[in-house]
PDB file of N, CA and C in Angstrom:
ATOM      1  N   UNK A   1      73.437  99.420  98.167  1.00  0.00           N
ATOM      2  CA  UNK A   1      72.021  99.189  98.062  1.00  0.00           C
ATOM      3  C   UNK A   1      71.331  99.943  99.201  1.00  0.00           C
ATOM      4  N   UNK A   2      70.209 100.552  98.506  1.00  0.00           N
ATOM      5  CA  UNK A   2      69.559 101.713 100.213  1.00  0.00           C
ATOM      6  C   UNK A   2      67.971 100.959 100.168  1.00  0.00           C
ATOM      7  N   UNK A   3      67.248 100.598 101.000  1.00  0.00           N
ATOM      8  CA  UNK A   3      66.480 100.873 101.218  1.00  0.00           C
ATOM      9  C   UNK A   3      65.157 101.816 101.147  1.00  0.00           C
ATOM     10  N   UNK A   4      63.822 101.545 100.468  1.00  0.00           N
ATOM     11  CA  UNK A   4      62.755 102.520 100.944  1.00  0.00           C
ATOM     12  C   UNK A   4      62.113 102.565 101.879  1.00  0.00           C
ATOM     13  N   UNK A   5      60.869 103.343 101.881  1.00  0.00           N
ATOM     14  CA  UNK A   5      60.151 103.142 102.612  1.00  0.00           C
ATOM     15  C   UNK A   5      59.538 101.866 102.947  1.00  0.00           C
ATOM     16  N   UNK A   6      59.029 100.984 102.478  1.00  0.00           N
ATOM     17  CA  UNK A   6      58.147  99.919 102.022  1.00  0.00           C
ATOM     18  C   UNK A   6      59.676  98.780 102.584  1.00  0.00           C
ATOM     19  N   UNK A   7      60.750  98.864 102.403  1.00  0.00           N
ATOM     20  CA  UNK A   7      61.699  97.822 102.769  1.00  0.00           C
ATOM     21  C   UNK A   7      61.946  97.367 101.734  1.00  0.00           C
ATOM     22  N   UNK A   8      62.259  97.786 100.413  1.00  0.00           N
ATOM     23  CA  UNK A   8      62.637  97.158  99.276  1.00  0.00           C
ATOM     24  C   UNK A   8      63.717  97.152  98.935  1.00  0.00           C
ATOM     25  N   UNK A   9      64.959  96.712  98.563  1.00  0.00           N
ATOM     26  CA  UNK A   9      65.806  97.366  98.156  1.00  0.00           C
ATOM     27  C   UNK A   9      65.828  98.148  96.956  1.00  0.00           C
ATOM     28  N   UNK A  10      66.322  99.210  96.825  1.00  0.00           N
ATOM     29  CA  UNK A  10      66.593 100.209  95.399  1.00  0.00           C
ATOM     30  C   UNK A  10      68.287  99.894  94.762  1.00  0.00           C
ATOM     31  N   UNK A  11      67.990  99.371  93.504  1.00  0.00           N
ATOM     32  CA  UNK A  11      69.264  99.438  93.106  1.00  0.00           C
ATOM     33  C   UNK A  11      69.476 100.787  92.946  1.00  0.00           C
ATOM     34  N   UNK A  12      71.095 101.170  92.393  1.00  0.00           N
ATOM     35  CA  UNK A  12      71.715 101.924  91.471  1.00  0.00           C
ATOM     36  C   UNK A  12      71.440 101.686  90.284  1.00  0.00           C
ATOM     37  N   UNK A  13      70.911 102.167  89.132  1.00  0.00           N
ATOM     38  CA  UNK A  13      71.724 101.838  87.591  1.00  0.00           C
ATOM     39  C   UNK A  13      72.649 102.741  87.029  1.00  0.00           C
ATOM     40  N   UNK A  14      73.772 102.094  86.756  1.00  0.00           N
ATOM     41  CA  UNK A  14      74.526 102.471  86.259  1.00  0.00           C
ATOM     42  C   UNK A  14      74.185 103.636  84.148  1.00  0.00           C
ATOM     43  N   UNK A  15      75.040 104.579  84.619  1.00  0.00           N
ATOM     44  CA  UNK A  15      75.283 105.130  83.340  1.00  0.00           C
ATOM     45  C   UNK A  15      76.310 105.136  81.836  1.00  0.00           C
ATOM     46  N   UNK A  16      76.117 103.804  81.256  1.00  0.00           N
ATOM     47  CA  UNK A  16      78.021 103.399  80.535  1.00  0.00           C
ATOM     48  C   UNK A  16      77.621 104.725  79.505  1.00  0.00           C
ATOM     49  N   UNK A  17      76.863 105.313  79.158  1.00  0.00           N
ATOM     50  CA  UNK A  17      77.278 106.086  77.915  1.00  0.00           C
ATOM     51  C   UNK A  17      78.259 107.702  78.745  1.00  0.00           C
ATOM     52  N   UNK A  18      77.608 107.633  79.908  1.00  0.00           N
ATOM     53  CA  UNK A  18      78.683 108.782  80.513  1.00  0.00           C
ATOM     54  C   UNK A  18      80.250 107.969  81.309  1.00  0.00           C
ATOM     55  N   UNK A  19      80.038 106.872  81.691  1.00  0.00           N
ATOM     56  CA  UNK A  19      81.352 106.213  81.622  1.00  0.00           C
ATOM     57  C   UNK A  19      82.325 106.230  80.060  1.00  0.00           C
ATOM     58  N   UNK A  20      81.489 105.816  79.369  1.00  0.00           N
ATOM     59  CA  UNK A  20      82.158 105.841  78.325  1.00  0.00           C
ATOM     60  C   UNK A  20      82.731 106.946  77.826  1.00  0.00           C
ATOM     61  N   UNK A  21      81.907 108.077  77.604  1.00  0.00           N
ATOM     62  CA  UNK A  21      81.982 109.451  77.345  1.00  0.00           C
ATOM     63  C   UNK A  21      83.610 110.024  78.155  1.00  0.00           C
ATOM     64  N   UNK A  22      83.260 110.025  79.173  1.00  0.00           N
ATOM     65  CA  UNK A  22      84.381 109.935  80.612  1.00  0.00           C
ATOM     66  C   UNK A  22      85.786 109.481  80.438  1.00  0.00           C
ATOM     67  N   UNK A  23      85.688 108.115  79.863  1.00  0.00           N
ATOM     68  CA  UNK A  23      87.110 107.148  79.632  1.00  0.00           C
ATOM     69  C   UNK A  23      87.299 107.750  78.440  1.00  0.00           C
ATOM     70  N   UNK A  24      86.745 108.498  77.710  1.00  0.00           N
ATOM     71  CA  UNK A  24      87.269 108.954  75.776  1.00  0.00           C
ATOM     72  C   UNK A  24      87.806 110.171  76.139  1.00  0.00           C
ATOM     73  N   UNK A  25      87.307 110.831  76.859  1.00  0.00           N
ATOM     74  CA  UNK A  25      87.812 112.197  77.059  1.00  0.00           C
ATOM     75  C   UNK A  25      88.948 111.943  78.335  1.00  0.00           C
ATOM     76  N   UNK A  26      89.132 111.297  78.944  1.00  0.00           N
ATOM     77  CA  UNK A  26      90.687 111.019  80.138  1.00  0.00           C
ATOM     78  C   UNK A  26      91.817 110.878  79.245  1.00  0.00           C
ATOM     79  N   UNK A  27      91.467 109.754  78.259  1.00  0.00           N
ATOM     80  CA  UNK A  27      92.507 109.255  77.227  1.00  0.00           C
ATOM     81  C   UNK A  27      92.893 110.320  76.257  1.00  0.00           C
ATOM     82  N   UNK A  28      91.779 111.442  75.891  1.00  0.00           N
ATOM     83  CA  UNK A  28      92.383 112.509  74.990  1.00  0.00           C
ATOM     84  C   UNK A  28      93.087 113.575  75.858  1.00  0.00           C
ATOM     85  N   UNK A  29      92.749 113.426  77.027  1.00  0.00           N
ATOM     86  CA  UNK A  29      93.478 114.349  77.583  1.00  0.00           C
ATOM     87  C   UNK A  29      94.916 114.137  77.812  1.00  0.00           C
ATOM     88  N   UNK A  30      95.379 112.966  78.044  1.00  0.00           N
ATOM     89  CA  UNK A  30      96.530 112.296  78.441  1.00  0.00           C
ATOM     90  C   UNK A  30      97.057 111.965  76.807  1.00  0.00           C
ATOM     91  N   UNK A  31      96.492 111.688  75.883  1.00  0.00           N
ATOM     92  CA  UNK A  31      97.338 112.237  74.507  1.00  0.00           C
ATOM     93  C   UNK A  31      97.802 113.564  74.368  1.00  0.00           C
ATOM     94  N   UNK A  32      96.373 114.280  74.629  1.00  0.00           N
ATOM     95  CA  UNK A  32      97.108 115.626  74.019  1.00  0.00           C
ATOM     96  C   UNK A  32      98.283 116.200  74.889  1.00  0.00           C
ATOM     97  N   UNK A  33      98.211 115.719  76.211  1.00  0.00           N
ATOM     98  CA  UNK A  33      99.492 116.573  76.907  1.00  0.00           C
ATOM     99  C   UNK A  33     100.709 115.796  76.342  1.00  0.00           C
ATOM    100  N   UNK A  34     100.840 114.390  76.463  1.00  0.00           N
ATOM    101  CA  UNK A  34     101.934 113.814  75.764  1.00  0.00           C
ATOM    102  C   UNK A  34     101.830 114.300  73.922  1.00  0.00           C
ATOM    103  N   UNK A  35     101.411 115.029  72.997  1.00  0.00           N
ATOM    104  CA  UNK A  35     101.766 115.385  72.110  1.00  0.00           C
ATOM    105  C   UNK A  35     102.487 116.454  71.893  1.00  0.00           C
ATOM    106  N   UNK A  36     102.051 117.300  72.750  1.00  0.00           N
ATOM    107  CA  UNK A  36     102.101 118.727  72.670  1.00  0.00           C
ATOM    108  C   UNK A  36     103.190 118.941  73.835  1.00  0.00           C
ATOM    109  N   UNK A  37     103.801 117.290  74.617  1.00  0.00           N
ATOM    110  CA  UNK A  37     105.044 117.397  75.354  1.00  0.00           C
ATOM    111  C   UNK A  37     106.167 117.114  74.434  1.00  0.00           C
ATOM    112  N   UNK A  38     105.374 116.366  72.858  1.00  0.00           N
ATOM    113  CA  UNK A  38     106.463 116.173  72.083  1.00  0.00           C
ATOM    114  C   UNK A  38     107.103 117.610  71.255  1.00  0.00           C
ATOM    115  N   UNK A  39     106.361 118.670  71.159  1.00  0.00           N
ATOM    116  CA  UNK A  39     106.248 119.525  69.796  1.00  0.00           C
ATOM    117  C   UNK A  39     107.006 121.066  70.831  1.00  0.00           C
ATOM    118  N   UNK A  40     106.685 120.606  72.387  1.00  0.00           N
ATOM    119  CA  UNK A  40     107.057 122.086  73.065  1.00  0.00           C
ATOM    120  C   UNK A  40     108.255 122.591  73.135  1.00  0.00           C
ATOM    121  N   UNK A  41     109.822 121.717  72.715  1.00  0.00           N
ATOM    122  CA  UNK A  41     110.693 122.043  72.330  1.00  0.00           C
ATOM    123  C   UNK A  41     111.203 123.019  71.273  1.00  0.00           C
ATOM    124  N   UNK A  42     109.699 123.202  70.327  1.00  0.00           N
ATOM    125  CA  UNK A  42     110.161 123.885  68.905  1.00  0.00           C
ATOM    126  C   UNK A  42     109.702 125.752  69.135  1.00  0.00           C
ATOM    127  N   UNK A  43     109.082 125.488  70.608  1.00  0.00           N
ATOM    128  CA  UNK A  43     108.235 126.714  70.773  1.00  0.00           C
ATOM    129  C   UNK A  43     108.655 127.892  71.220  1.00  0.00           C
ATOM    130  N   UNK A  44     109.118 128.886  71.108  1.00  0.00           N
ATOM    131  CA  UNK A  44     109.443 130.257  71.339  1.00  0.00           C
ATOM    132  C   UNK A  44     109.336 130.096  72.829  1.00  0.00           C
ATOM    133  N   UNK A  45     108.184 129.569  73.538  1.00  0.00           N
ATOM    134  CA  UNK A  45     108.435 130.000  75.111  1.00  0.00           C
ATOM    135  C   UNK A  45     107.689 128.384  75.690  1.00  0.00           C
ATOM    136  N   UNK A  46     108.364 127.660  75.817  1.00  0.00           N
ATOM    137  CA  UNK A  46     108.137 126.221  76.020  1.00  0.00           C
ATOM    138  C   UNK A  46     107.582 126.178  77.251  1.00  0.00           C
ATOM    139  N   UNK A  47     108.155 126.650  78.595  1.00  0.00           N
ATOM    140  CA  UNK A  47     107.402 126.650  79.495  1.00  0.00           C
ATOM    141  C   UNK A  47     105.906 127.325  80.027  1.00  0.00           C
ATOM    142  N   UNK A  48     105.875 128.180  79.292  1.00  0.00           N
ATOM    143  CA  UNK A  48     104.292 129.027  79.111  1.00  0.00           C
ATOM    144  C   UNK A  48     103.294 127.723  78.057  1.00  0.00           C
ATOM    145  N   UNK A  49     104.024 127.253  77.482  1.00  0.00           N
ATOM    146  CA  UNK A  49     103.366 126.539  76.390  1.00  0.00           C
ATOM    147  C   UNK A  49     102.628 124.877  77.334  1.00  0.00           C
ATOM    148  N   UNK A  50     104.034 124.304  77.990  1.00  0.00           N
ATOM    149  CA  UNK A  50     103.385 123.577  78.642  1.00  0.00           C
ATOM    150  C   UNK A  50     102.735 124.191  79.963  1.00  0.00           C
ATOM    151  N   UNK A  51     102.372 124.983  80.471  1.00  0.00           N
ATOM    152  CA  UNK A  51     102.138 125.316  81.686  1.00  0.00           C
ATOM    153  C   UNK A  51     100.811 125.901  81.450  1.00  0.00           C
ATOM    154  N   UNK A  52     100.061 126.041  80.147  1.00  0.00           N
ATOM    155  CA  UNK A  52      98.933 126.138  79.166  1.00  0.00           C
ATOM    156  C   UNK A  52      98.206 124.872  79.226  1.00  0.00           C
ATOM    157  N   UNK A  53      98.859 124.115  78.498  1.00  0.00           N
ATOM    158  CA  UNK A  53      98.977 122.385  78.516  1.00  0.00           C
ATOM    159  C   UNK A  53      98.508 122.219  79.323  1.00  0.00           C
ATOM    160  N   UNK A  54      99.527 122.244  80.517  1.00  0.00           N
ATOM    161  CA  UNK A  54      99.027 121.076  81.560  1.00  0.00           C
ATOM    162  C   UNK A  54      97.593 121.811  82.002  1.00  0.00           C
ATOM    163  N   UNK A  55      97.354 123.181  81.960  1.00  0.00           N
ATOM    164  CA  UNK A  55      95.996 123.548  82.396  1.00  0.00           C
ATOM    165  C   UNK A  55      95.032 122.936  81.789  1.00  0.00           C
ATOM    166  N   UNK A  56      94.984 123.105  80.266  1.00  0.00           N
ATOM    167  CA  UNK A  56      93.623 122.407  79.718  1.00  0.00           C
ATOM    168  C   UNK A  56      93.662 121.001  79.907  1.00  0.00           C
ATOM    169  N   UNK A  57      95.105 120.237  79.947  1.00  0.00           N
ATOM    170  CA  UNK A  57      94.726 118.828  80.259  1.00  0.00           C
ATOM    171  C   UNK A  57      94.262 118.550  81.757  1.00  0.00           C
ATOM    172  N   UNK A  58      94.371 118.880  82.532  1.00  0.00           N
ATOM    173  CA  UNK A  58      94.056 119.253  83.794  1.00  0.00           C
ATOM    174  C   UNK A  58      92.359 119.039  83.989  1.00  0.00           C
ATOM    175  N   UNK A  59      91.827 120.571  83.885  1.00  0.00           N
ATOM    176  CA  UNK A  59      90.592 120.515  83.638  1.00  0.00           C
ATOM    177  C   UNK A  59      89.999 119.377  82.805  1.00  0.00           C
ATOM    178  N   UNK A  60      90.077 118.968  81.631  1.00  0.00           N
ATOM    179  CA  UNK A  60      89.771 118.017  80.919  1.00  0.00           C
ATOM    180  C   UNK A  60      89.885 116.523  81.390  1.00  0.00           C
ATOM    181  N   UNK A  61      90.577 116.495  82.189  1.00  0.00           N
ATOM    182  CA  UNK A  61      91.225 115.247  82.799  1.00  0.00           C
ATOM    183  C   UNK A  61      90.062 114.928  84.711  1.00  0.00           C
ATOM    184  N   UNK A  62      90.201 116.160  84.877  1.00  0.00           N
ATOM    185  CA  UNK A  62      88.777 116.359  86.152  1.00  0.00           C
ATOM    186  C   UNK A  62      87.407 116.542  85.456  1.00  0.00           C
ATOM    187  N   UNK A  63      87.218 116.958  85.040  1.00  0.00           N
ATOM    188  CA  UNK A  63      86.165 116.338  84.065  1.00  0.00           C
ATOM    189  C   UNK A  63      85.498 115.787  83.259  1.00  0.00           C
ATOM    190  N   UNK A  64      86.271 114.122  83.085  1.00  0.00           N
ATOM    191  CA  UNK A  64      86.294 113.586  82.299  1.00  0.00           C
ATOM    192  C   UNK A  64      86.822 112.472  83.814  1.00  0.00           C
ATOM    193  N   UNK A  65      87.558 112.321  85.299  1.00  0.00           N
ATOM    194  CA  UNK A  65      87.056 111.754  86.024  1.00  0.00           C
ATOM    195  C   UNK A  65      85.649 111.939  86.583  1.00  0.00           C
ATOM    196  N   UNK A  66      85.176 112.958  87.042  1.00  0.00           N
ATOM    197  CA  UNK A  66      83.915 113.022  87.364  1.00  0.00           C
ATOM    198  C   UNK A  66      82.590 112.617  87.045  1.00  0.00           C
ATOM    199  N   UNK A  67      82.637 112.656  85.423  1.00  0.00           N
ATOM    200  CA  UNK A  67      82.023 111.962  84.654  1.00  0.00           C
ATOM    201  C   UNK A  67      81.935 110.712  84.714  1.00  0.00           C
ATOM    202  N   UNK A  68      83.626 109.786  84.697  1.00  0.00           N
ATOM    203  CA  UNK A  68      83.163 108.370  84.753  1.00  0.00           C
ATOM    204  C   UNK A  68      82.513 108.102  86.690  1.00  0.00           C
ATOM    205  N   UNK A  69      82.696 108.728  87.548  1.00  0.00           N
ATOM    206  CA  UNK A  69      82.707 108.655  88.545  1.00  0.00           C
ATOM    207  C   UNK A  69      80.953 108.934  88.493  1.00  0.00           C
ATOM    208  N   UNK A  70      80.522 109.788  88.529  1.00  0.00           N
ATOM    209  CA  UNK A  70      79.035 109.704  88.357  1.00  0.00           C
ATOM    210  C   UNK A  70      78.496 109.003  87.549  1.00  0.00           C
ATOM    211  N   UNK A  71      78.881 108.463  86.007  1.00  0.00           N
ATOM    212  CA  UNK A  71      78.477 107.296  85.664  1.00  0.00           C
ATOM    213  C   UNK A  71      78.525 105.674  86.326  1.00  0.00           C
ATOM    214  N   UNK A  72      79.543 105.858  87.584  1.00  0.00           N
ATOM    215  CA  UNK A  72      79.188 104.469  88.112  1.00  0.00           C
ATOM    216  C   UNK A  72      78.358 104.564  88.903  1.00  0.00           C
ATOM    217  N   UNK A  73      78.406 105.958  90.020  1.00  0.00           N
ATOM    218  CA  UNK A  73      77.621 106.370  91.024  1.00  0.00           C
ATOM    219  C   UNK A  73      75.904 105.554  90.507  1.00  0.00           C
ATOM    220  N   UNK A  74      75.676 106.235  89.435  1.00  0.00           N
ATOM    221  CA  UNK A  74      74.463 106.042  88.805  1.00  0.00           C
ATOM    222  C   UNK A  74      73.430 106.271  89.413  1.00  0.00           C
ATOM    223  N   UNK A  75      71.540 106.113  88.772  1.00  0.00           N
ATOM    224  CA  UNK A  75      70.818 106.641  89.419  1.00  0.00           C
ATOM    225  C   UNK A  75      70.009 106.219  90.050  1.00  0.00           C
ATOM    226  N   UNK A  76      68.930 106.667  90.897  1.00  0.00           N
ATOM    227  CA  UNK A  76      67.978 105.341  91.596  1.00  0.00           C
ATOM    228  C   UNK A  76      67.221 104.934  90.217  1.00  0.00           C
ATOM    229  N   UNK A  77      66.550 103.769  90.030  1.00  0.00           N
ATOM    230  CA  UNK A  77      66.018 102.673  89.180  1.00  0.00           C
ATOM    231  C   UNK A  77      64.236 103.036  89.155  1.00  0.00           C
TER     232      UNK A  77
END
């Protein structure tokens, strides 16, 4: 809680549709690497394949914390 000028307190409000947004996209990210950890055995070059993988789940996975993380942050009211 911060303070204004005047001595009021200012809440935070929170953002759930970018929390939410946030927690849908962590969870697809963490499927798709566990799917595509199931299928990389069949692949001509398995380690390029996951090492692909883990990049886009990666990124997807940091942006998709950040998101829920600024949705709690939230904004002044």
């Amino acid at each position: 809680m911060f303070l204004n000028s005047n001595l009021a307190p200012v809440m935070q409000q929170r953002n759930p549709r970018l929390i939410a947004v946030g927690s849908a996209l962590l969870i697809l990210a963490i499927a798709f690497f566990l799917f595509m950890l199931s299928i990389a055995s069949k692949s001509t070059d398995p380690a390029e394949l996951m090492r692909t993988v883990g990049t886009v789940s990666g990124v997807v996975g940091g942006l998709a914390i950040a998101m829920i993380v600024g949705g709690r942050i939230g904004k002044k009211a």
